[in-house]
N, C-alpha and C. Protein backbone atom coordinates (compact mmCIF):
# COMPACT_ATOMS: atom_id res chain seq x y z
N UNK A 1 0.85 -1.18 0.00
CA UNK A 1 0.00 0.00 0.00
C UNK A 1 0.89 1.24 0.00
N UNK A 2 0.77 1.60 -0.71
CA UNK A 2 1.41 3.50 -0.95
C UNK A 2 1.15 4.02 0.29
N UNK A 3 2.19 5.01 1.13
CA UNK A 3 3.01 5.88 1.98
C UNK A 3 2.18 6.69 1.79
N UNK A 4 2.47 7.46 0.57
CA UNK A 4 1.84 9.23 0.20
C UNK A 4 0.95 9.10 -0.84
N UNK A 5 0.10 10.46 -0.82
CA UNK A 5 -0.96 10.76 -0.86
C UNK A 5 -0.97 11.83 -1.16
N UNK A 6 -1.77 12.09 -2.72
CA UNK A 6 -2.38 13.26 -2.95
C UNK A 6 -3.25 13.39 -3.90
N UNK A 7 -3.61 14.71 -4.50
CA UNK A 7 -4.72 14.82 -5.71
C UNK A 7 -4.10 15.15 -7.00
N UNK A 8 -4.56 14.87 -7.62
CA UNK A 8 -3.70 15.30 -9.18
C UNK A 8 -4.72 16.65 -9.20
N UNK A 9 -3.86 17.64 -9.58
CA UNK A 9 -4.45 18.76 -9.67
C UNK A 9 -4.47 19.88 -10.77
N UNK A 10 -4.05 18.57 -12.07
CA UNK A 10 -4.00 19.30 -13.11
C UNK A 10 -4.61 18.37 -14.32
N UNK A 11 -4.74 18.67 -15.08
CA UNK A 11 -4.39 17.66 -16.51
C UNK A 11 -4.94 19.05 -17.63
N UNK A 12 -5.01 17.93 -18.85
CA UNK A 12 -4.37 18.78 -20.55
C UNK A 12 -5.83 19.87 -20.23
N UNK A 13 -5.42 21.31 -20.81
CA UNK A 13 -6.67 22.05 -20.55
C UNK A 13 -6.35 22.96 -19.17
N UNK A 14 -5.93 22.62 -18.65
CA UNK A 14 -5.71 23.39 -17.17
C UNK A 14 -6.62 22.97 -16.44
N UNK A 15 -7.49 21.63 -16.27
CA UNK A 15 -8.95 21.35 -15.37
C UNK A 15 -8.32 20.53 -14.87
N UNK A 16 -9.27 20.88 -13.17
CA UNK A 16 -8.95 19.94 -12.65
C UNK A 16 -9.05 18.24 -12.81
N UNK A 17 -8.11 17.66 -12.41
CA UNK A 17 -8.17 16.14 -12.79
C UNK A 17 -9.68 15.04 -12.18
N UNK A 18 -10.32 14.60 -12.50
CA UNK A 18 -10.80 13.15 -11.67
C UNK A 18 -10.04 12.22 -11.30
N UNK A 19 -8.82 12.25 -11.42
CA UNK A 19 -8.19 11.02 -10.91
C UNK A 19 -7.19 11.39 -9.34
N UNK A 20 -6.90 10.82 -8.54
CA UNK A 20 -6.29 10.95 -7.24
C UNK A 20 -4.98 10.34 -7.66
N UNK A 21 -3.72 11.01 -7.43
CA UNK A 21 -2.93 10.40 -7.01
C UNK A 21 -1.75 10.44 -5.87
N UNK A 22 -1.80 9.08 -5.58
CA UNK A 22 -0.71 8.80 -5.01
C UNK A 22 0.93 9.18 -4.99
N UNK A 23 1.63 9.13 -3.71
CA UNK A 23 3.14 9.87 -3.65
C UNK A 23 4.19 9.46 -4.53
N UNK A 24 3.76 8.90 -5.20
CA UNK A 24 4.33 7.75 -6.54
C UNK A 24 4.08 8.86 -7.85
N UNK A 25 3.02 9.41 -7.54
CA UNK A 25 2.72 10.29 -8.55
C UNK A 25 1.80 8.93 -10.11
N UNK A 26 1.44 7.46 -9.03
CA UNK A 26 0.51 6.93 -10.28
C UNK A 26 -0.88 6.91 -9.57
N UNK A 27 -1.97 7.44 -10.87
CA UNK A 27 -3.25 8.01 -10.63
C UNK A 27 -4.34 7.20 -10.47
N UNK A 28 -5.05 7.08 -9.81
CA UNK A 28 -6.15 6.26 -8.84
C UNK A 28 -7.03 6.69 -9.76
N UNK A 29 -7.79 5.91 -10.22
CA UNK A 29 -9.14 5.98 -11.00
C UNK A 29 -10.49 5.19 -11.14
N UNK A 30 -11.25 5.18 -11.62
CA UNK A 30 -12.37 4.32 -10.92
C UNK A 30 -12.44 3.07 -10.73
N UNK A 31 -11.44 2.16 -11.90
CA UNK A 31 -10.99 1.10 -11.72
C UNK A 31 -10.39 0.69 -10.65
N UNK A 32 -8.74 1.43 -10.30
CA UNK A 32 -8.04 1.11 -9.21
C UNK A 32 -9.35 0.97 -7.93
N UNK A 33 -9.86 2.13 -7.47
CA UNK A 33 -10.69 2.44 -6.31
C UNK A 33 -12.07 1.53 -6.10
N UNK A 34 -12.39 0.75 -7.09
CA UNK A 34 -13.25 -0.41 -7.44
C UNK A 34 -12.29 -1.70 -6.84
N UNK A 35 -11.22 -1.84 -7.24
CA UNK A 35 -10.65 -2.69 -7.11
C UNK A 35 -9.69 -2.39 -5.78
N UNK A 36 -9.66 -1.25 -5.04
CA UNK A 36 -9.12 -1.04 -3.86
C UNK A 36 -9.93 -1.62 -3.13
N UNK A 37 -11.01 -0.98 -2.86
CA UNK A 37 -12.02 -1.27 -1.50
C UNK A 37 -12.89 -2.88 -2.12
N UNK A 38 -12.61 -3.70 -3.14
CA UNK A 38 -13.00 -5.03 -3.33
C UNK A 38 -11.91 -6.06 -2.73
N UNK A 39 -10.28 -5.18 -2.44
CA UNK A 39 -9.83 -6.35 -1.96
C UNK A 39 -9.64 -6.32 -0.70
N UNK A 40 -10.08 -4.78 0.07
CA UNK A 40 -9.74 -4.72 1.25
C UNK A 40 -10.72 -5.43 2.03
N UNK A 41 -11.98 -5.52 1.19
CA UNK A 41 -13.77 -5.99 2.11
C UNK A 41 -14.12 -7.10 1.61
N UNK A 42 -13.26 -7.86 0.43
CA UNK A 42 -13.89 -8.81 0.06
C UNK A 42 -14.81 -8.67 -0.28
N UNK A 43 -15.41 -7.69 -1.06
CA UNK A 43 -17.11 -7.56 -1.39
C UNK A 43 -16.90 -7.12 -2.88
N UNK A 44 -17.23 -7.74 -3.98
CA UNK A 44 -16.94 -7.56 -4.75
C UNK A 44 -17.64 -6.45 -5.19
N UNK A 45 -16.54 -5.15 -5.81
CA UNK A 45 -17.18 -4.17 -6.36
C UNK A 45 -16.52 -3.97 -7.99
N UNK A 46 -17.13 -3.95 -8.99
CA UNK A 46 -17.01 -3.83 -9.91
C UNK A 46 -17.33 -2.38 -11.15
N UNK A 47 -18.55 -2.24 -10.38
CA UNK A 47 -19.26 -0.63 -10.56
C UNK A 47 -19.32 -0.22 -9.80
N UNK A 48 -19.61 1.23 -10.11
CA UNK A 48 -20.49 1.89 -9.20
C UNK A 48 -21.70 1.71 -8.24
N UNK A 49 -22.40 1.00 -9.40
CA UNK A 49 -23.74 0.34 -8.54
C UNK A 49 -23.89 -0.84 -7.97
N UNK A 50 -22.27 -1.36 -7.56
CA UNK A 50 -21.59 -2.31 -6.32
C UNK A 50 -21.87 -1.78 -5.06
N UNK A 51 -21.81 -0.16 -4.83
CA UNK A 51 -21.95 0.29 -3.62
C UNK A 51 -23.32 0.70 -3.00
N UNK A 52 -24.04 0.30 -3.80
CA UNK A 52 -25.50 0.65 -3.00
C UNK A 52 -26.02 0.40 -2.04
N UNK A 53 -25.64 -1.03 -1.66
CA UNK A 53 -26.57 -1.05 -0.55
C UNK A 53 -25.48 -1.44 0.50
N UNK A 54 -24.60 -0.45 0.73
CA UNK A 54 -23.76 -0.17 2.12
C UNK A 54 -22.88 -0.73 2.20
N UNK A 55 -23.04 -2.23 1.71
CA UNK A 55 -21.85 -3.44 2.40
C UNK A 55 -20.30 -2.87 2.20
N UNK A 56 -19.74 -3.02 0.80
CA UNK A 56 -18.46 -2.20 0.46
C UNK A 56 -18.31 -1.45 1.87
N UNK A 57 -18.78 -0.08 1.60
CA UNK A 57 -18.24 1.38 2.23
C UNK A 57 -18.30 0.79 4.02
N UNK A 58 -19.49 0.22 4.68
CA UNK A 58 -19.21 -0.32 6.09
C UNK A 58 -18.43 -0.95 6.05
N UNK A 59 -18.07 -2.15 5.55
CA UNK A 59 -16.91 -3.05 5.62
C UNK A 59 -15.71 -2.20 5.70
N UNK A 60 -15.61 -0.98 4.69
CA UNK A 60 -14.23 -0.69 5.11
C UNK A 60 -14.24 0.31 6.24
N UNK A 61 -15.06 1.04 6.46
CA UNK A 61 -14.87 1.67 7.78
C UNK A 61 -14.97 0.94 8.58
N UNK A 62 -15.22 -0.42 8.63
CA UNK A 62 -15.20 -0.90 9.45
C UNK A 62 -13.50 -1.63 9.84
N UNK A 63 -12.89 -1.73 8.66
CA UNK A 63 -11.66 -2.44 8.98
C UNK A 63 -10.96 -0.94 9.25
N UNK A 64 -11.32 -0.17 8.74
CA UNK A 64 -10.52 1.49 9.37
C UNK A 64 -10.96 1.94 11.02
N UNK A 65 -11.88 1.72 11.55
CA UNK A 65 -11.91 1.90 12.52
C UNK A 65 -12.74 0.72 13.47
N UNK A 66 -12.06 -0.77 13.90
CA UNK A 66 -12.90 -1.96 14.64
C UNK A 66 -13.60 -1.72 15.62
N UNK A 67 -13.56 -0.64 16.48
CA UNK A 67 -13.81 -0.46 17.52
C UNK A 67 -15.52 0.47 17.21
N UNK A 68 -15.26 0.75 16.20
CA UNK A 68 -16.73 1.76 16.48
C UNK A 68 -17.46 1.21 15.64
N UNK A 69 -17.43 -0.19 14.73
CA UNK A 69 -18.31 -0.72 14.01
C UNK A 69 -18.22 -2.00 13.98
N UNK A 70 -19.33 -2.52 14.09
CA UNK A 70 -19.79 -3.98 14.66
C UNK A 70 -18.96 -4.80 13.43
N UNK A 71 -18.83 -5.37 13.23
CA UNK A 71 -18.67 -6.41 11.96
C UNK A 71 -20.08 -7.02 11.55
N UNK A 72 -20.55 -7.92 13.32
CA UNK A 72 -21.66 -8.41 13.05
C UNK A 72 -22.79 -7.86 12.79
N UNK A 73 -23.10 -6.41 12.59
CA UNK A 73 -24.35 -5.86 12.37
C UNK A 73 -24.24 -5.63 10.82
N UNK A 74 -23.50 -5.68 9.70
CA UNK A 74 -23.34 -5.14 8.70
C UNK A 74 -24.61 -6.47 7.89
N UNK A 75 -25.33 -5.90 6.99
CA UNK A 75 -25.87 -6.87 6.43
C UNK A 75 -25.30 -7.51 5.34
N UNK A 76 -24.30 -8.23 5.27
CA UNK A 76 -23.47 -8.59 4.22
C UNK A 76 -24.10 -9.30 3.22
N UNK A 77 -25.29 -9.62 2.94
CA UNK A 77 -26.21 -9.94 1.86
C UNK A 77 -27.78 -9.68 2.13
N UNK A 78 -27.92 -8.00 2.09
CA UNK A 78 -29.05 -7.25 1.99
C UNK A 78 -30.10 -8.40 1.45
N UNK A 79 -30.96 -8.57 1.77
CA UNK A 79 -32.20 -8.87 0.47
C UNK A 79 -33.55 -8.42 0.54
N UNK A 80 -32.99 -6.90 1.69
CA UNK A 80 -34.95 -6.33 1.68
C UNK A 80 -34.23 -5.04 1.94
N UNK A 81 -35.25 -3.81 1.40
CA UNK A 81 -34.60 -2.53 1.93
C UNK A 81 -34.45 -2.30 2.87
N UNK A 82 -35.06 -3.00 4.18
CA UNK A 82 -34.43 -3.14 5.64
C UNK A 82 -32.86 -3.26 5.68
N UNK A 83 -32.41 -4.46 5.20
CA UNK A 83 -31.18 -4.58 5.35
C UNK A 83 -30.08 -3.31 4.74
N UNK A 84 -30.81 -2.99 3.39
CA UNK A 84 -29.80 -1.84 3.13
C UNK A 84 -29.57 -0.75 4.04
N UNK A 85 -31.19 -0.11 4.17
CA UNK A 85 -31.09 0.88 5.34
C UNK A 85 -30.60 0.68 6.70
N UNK A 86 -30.51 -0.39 6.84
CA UNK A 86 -29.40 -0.97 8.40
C UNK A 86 -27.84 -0.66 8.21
N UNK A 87 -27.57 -0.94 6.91
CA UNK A 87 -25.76 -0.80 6.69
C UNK A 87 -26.05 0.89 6.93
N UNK A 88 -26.73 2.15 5.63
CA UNK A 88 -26.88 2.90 5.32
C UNK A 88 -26.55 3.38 7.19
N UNK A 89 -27.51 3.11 7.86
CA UNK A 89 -27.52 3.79 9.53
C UNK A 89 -26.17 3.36 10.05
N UNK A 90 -25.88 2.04 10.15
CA UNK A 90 -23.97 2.08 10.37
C UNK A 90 -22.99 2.78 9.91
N UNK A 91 -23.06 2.98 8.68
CA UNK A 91 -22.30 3.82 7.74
C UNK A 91 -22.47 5.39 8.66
N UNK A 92 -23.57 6.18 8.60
CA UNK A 92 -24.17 7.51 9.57
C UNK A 92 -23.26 6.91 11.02
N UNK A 93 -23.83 5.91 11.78
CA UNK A 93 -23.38 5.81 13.12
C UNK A 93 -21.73 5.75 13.30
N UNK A 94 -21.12 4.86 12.44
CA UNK A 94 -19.55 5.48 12.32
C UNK A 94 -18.99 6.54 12.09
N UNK A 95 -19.43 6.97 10.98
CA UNK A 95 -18.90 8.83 11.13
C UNK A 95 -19.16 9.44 11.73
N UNK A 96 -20.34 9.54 12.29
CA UNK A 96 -20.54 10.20 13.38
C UNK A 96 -19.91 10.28 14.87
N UNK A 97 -19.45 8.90 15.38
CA UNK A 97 -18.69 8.61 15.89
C UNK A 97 -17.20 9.33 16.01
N UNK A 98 -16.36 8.70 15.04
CA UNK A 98 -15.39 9.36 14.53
C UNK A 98 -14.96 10.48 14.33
N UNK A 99 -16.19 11.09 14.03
CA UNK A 99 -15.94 12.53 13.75
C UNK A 99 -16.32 13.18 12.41
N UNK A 100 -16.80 12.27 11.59
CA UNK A 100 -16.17 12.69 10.14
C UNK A 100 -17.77 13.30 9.79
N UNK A 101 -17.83 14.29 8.71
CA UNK A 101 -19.18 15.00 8.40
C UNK A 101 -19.87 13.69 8.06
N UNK A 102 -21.26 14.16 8.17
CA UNK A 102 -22.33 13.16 7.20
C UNK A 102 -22.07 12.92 6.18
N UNK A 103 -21.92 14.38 5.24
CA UNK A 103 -21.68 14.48 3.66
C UNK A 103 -20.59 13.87 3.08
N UNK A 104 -19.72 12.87 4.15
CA UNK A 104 -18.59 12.40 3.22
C UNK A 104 -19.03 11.11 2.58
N UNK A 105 -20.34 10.77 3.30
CA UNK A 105 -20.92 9.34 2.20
C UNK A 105 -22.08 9.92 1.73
N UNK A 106 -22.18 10.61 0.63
CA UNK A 106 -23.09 10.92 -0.22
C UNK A 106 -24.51 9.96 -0.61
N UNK A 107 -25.33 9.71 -0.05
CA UNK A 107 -25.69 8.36 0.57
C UNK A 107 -26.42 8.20 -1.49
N UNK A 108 -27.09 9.53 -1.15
CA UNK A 108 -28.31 9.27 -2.43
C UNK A 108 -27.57 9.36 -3.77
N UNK A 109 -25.58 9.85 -3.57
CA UNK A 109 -25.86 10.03 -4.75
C UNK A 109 -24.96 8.93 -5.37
N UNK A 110 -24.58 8.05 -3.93
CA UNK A 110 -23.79 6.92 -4.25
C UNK A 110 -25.18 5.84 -4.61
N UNK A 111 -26.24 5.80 -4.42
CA UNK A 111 -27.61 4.92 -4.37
C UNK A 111 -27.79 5.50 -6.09
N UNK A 112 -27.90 6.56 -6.57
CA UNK A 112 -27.90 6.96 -8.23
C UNK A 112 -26.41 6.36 -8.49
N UNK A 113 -25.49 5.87 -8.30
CA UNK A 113 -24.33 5.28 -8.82
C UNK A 113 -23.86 6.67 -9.71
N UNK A 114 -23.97 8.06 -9.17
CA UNK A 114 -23.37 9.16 -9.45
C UNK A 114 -21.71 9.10 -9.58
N UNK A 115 -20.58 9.41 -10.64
CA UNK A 115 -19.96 9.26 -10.70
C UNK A 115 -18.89 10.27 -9.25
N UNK A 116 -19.37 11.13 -9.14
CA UNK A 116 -18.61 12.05 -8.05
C UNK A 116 -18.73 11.58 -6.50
N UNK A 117 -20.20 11.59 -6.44
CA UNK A 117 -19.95 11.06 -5.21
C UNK A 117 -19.31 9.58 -4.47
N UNK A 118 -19.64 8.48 -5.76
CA UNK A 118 -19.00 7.41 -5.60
C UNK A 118 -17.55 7.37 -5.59
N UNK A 119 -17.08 8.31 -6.55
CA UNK A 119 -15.38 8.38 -6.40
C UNK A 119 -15.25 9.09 -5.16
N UNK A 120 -16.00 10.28 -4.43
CA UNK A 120 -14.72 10.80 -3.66
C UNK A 120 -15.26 10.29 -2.39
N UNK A 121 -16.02 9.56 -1.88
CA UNK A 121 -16.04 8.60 -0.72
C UNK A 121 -15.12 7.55 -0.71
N UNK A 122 -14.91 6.58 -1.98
CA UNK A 122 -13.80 6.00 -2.17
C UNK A 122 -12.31 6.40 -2.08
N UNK A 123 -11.97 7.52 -2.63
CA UNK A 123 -10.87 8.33 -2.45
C UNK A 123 -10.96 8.34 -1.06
N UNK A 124 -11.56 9.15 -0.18
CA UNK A 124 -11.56 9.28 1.20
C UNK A 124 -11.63 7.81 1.84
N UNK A 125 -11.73 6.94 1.62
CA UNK A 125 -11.60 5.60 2.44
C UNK A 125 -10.76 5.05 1.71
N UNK A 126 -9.81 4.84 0.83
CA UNK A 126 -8.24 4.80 0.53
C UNK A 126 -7.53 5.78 1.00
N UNK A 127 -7.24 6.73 1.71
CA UNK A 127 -6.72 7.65 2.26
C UNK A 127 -6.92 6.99 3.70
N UNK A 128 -7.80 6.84 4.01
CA UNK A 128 -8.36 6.54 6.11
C UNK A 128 -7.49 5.09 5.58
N UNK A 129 -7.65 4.36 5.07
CA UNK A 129 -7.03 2.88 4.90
C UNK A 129 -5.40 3.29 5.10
N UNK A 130 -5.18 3.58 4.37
CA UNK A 130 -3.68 3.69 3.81
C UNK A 130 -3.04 4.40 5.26
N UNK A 131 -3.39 5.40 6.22
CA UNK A 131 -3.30 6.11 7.11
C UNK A 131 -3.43 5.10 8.18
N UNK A 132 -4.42 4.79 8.16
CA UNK A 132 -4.75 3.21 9.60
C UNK A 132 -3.55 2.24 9.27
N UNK A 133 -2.84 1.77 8.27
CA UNK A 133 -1.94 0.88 8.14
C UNK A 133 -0.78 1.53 8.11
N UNK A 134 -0.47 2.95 8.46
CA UNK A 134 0.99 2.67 8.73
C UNK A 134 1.54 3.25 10.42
């Protein structure tokens, strides 16, 4: 796991980048960050609309912080909107905890498989990961 950490804050055009990168200076993109938080949770995420119903994003706050999130409460195979909205309230009850705003899990616009909000919750939980492991 990469040391350093940052944003790419340029590309062709002068706009800002979508891609994150690392102190390596190689760039995190929806692939990598699909395939980050699938090997850290074992939950296979492939799209965007992998993260809907909570499991991914709790699982890894949950391996980022053990102490403030159950393992056993996560519904690791939703099959009623109960169960989603149970991860969805863990997901709220850990940050809150922690400290971290509401708005860093974009709940509705990761549930639309919105390209922004799904990347920069991911970005932000490869950052808390990478930080918890060293």
């Amino acid at each position: 796991m990469p040391r350093g950490f940052g944003t790419g804050n340029s590309s062709a055009g002068g706009k800002a980048s979508s891609l994150a990168s690392i102190g390596t200076g190689v760039a995190i993109g929806k692939r990598e960050l699909l395939s980050f938080v699938s090997e850290v949770t074992g939950v296979k995420c492939e799209r965007w609309e992998s993260l809907r119903d909570g499991v991914a994003i709790a699982t890894a706050l949950q391996g980022i912080w053990p102490a403030m999130l159950d393992k056993k409460r996560i519904k690791s195979k939703p099959r009623t909107d109960w169960d989603i909205k149970s991860n969805w309230e863990l997901i709220r009850e850990c940050c809150t905890s922690v400290g971290l705003p509401l708005n860093f899990v974009d709940r509705a616009g990761i549930m639309q498989a919105r390209f922004k909000p799904c990347y920069n919750s991911l970005v932000m939980l490869y950052f808390m990961h990478s930080l918890s492991r060293q």
